[in-house]
N, C-alpha and C. Protein backbone atom coordinates (compact mmCIF):
# COMPACT_ATOMS: atom_id res chain seq x y z
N UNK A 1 140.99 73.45 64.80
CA UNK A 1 141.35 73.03 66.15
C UNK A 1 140.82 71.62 66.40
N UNK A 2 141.34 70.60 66.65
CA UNK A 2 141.00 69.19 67.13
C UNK A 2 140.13 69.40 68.29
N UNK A 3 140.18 70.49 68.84
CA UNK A 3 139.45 69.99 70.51
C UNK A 3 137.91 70.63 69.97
N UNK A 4 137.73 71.63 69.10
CA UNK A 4 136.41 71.65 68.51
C UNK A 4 135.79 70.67 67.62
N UNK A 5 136.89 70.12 67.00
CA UNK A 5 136.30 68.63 65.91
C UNK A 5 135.60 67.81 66.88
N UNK A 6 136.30 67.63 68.06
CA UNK A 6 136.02 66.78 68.94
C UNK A 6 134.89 66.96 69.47
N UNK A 7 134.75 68.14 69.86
CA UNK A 7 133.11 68.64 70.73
C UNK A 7 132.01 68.58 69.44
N UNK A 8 132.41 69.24 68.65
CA UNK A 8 130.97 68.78 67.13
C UNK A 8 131.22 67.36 67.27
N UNK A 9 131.96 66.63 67.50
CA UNK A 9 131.54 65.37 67.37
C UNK A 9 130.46 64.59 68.36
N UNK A 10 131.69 64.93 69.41
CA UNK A 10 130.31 64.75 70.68
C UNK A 10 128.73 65.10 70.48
N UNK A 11 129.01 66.15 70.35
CA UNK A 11 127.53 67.00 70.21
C UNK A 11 126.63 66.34 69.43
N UNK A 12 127.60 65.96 68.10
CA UNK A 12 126.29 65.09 67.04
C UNK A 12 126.16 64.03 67.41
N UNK A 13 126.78 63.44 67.63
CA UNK A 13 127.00 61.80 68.46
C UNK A 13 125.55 61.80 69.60
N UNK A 14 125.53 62.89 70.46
CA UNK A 14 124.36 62.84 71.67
C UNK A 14 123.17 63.60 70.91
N UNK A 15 123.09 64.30 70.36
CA UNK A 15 122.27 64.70 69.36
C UNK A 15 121.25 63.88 68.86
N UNK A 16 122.12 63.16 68.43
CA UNK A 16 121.08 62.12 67.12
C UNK A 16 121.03 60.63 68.19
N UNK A 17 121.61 60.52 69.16
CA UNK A 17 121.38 59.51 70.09
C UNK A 17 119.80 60.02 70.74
N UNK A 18 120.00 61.31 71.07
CA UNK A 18 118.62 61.88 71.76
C UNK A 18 117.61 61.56 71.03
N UNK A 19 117.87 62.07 70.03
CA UNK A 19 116.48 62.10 68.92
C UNK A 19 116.25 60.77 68.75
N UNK A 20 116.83 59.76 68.24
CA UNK A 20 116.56 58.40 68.55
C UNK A 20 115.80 57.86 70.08
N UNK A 21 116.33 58.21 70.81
CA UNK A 21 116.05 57.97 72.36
C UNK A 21 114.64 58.22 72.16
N UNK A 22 114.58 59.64 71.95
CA UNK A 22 112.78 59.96 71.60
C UNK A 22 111.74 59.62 71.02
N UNK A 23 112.49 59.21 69.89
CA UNK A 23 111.25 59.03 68.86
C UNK A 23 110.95 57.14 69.01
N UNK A 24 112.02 56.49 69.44
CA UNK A 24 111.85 54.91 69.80
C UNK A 24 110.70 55.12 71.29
N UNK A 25 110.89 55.83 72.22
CA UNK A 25 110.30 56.50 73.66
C UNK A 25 108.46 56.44 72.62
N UNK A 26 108.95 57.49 72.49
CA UNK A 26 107.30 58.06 71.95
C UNK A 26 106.54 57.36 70.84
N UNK A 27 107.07 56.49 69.96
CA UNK A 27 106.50 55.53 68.76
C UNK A 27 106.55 54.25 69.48
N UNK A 28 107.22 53.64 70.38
CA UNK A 28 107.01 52.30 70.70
C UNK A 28 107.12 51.43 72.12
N UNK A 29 108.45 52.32 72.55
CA UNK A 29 108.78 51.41 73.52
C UNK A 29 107.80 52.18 75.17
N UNK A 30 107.44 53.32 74.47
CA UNK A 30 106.50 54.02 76.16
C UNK A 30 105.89 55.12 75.39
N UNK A 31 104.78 55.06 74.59
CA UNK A 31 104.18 55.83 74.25
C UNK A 31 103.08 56.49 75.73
N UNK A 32 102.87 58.01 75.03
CA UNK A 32 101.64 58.52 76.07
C UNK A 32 100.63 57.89 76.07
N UNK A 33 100.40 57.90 74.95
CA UNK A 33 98.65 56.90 74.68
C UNK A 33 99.61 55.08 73.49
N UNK A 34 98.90 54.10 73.50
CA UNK A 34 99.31 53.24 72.90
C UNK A 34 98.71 53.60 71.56
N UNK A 35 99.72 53.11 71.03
CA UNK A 35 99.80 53.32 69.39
C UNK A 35 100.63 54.42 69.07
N UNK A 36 101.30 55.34 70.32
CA UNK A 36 102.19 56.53 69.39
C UNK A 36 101.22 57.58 70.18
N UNK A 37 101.90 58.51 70.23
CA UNK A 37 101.12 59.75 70.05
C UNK A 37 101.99 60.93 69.87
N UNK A 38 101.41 62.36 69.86
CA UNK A 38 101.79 63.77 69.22
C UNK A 38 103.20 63.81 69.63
N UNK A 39 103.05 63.39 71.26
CA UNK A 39 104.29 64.20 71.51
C UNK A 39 105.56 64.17 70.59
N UNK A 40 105.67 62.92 70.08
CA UNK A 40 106.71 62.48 69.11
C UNK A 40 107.51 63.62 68.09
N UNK A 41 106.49 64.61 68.65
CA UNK A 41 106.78 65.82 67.84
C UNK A 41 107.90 66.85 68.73
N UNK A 42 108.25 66.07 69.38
CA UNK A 42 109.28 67.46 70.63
C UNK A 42 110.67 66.80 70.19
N UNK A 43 110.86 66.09 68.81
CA UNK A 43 112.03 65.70 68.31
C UNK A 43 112.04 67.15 67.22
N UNK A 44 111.14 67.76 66.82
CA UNK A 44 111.16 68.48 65.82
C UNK A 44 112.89 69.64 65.90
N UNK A 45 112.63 70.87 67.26
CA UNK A 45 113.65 71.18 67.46
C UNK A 45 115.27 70.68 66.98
N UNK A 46 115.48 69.22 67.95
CA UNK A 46 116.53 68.69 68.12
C UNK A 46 116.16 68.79 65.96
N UNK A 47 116.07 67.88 65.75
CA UNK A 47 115.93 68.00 63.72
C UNK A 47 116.47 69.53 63.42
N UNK A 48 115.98 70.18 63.85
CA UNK A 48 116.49 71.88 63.06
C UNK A 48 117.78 72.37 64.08
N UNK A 49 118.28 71.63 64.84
CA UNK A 49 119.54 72.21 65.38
C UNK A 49 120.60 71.03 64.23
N UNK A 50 120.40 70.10 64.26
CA UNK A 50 121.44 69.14 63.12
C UNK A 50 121.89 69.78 62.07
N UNK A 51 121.64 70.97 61.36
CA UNK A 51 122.28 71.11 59.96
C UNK A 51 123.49 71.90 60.87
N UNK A 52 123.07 72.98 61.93
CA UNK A 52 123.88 73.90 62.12
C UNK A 52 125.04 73.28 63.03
N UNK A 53 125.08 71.99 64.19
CA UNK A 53 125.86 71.48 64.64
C UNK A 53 126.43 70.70 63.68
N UNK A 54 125.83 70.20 62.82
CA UNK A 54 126.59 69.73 61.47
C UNK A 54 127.69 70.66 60.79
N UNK A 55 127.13 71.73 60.37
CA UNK A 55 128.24 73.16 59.95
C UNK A 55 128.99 74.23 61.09
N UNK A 56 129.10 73.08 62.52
CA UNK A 56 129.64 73.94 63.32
C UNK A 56 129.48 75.77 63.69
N UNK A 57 127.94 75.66 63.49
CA UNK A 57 127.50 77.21 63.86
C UNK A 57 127.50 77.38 64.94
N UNK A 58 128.22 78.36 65.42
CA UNK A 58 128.52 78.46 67.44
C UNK A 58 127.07 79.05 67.33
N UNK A 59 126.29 79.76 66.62
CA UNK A 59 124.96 80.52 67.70
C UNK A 59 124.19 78.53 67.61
N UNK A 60 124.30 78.13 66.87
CA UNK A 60 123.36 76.73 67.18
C UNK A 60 123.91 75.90 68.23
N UNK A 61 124.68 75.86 68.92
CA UNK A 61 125.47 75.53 69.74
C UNK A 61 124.98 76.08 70.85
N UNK A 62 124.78 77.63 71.20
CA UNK A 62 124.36 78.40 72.05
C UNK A 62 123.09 78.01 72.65
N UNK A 63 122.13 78.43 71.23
CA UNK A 63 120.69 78.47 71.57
C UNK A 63 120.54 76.95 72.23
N UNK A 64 121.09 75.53 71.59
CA UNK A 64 120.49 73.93 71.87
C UNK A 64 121.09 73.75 73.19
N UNK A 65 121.97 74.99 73.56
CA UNK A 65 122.25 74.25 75.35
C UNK A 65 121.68 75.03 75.98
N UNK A 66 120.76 76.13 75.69
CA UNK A 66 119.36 76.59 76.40
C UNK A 66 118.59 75.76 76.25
N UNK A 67 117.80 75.11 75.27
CA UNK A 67 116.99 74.46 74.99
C UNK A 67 116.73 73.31 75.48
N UNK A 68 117.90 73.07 75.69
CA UNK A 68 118.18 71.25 76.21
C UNK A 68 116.97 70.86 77.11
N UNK A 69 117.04 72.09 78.11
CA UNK A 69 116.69 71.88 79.40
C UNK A 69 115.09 71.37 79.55
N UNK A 70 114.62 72.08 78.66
CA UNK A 70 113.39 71.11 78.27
C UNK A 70 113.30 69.72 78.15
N UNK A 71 113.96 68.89 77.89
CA UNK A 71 113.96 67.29 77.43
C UNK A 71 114.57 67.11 78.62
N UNK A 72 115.34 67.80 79.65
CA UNK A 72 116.13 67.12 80.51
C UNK A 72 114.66 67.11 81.80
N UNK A 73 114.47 68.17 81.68
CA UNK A 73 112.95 68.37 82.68
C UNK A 73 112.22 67.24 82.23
N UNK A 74 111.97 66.76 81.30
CA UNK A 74 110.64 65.94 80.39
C UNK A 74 111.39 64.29 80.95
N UNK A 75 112.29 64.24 80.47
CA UNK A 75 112.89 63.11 81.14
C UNK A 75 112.92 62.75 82.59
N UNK A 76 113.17 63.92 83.56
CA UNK A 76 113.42 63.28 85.22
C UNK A 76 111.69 63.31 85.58
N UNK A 77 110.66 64.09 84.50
CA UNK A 77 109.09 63.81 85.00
C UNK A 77 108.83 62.39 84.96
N UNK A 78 109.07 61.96 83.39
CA UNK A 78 108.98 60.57 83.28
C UNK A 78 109.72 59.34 84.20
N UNK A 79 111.16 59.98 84.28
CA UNK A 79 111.79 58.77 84.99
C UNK A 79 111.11 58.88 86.81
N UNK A 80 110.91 60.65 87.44
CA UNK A 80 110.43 60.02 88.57
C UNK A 80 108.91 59.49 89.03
N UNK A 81 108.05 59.93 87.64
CA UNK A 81 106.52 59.48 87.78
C UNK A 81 105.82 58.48 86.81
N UNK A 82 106.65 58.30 85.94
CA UNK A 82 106.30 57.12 84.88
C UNK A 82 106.13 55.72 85.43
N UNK A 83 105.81 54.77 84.30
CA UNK A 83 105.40 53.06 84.80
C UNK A 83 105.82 52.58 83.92
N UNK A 84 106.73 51.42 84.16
CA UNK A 84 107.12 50.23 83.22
C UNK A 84 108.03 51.29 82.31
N UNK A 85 108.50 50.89 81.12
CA UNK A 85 109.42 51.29 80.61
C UNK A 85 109.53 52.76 80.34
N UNK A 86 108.99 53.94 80.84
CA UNK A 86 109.33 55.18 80.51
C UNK A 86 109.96 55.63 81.97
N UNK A 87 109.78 54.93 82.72
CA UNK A 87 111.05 55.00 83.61
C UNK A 87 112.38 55.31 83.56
N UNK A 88 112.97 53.87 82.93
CA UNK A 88 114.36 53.90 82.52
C UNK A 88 114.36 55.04 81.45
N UNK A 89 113.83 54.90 80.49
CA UNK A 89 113.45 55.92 78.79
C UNK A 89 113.96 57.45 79.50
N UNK A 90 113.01 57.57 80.65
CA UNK A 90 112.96 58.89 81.25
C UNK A 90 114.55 59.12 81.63
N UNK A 91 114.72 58.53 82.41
CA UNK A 91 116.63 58.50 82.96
C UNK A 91 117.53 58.81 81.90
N UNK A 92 117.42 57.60 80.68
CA UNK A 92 118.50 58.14 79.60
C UNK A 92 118.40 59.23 78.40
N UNK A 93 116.80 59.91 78.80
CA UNK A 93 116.44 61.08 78.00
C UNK A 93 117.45 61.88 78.69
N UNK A 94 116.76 62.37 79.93
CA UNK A 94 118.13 63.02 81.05
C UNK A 94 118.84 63.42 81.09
N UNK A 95 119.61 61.87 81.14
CA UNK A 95 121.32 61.94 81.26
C UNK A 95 121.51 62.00 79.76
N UNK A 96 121.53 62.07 78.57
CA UNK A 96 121.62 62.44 77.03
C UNK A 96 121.07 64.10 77.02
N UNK A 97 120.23 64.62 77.66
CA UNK A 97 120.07 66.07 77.75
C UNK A 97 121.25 66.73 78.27
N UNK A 98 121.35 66.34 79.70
CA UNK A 98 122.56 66.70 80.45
C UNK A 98 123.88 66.39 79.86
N UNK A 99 124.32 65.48 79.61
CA UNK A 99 125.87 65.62 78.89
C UNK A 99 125.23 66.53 77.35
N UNK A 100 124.78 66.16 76.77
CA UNK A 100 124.32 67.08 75.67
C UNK A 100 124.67 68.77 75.71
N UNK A 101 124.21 68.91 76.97
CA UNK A 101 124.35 70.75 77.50
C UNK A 101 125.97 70.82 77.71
N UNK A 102 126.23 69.57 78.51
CA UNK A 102 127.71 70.00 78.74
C UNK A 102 128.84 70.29 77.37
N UNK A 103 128.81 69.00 76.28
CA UNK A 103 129.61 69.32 75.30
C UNK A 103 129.03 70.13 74.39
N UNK A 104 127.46 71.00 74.25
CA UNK A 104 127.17 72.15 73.48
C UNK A 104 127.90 73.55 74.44
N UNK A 105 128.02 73.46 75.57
CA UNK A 105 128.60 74.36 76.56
C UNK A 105 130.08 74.54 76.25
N UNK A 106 130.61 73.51 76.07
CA UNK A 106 132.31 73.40 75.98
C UNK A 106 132.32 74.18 74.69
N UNK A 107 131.53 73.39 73.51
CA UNK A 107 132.12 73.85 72.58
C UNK A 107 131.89 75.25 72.59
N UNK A 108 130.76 76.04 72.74
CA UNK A 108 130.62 77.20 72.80
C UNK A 108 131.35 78.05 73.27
N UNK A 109 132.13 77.63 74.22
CA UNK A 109 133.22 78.31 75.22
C UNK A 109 134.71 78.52 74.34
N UNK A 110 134.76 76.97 74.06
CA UNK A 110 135.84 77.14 73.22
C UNK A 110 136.19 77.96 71.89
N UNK A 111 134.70 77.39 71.36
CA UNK A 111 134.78 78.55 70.19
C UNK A 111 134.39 80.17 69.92
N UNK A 112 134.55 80.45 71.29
CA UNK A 112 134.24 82.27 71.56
C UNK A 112 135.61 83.14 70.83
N UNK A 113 134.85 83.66 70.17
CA UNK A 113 135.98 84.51 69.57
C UNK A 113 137.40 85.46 70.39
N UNK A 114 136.85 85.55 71.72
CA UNK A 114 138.08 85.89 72.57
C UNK A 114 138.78 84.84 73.09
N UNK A 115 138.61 83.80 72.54
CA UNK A 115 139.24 82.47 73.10
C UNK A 115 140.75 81.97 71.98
N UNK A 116 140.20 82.48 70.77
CA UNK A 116 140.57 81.82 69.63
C UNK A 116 141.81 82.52 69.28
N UNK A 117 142.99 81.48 68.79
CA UNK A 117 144.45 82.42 68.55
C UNK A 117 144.45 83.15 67.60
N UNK A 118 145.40 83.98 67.81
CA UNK A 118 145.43 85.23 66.59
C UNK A 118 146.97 84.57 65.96
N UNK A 119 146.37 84.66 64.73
CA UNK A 119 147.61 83.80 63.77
C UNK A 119 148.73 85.19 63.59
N UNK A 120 148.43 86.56 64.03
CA UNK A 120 148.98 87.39 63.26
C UNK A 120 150.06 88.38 64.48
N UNK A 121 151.33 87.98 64.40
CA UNK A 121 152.05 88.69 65.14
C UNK A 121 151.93 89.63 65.98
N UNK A 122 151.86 90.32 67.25
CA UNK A 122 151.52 91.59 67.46
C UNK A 122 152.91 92.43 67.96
């Protein structure tokens, strides 16, 4: 189906934008402490959902638009209580969580097995 190619695409597309978003956030551009620190490690997740949005696994699809919601929370803390650049950082963690949920949501929807055509006459 094209309209699922399309949503794995999305999905990896904001995916690996996030994880970037993060790990540039937390190694340089607005670390917690200067020089980097642990948190850098709340990319780990997003890393172990990539093979399965990679191989279009609907339960990985499922579980990462529960999950999201964590980074989207972590983001509006930063964007509404942060200083100097984890401000903005905070906003486009966010809004990359939030559309993130939406096209792991679509696709999930779409690819529900009561959704999907039956090739076989009835």
């Amino acid at each position: 189906m094209p309209k699922l190619k399309t949503l794995q695409l999305g999905t990896c597309s904001l995916l690996l934008a996030l994880i970037a978003c993060c790990l540039v956030t937390e190694l340089w551009l607005a670390p917690l402490r200067p020089g980097g620190s642990w948190l850098v490690l709340k990319v780990l997740p997003l890393l172990a959902a990539l093979p399965g949005i990679l191989n279009a696994r609907r339960y990985t699809f499922q579980w990462l638009s529960l999950a999201i919601w964590v980074y989207f929370a972590w983001g509006m803390v930063s964007a509404c209580s942060g200083k100097g650049n984890s401000i903005p950082l905070g906003a486009l963690e966010a809004l990359l969580a939030a559309l993130l949920f939406a096209v792991c949501a679509a696709y999930a929807r779409a690819s529900a097995p009561s959704r999907q055509r039956s090739n076989s006459p009835s």
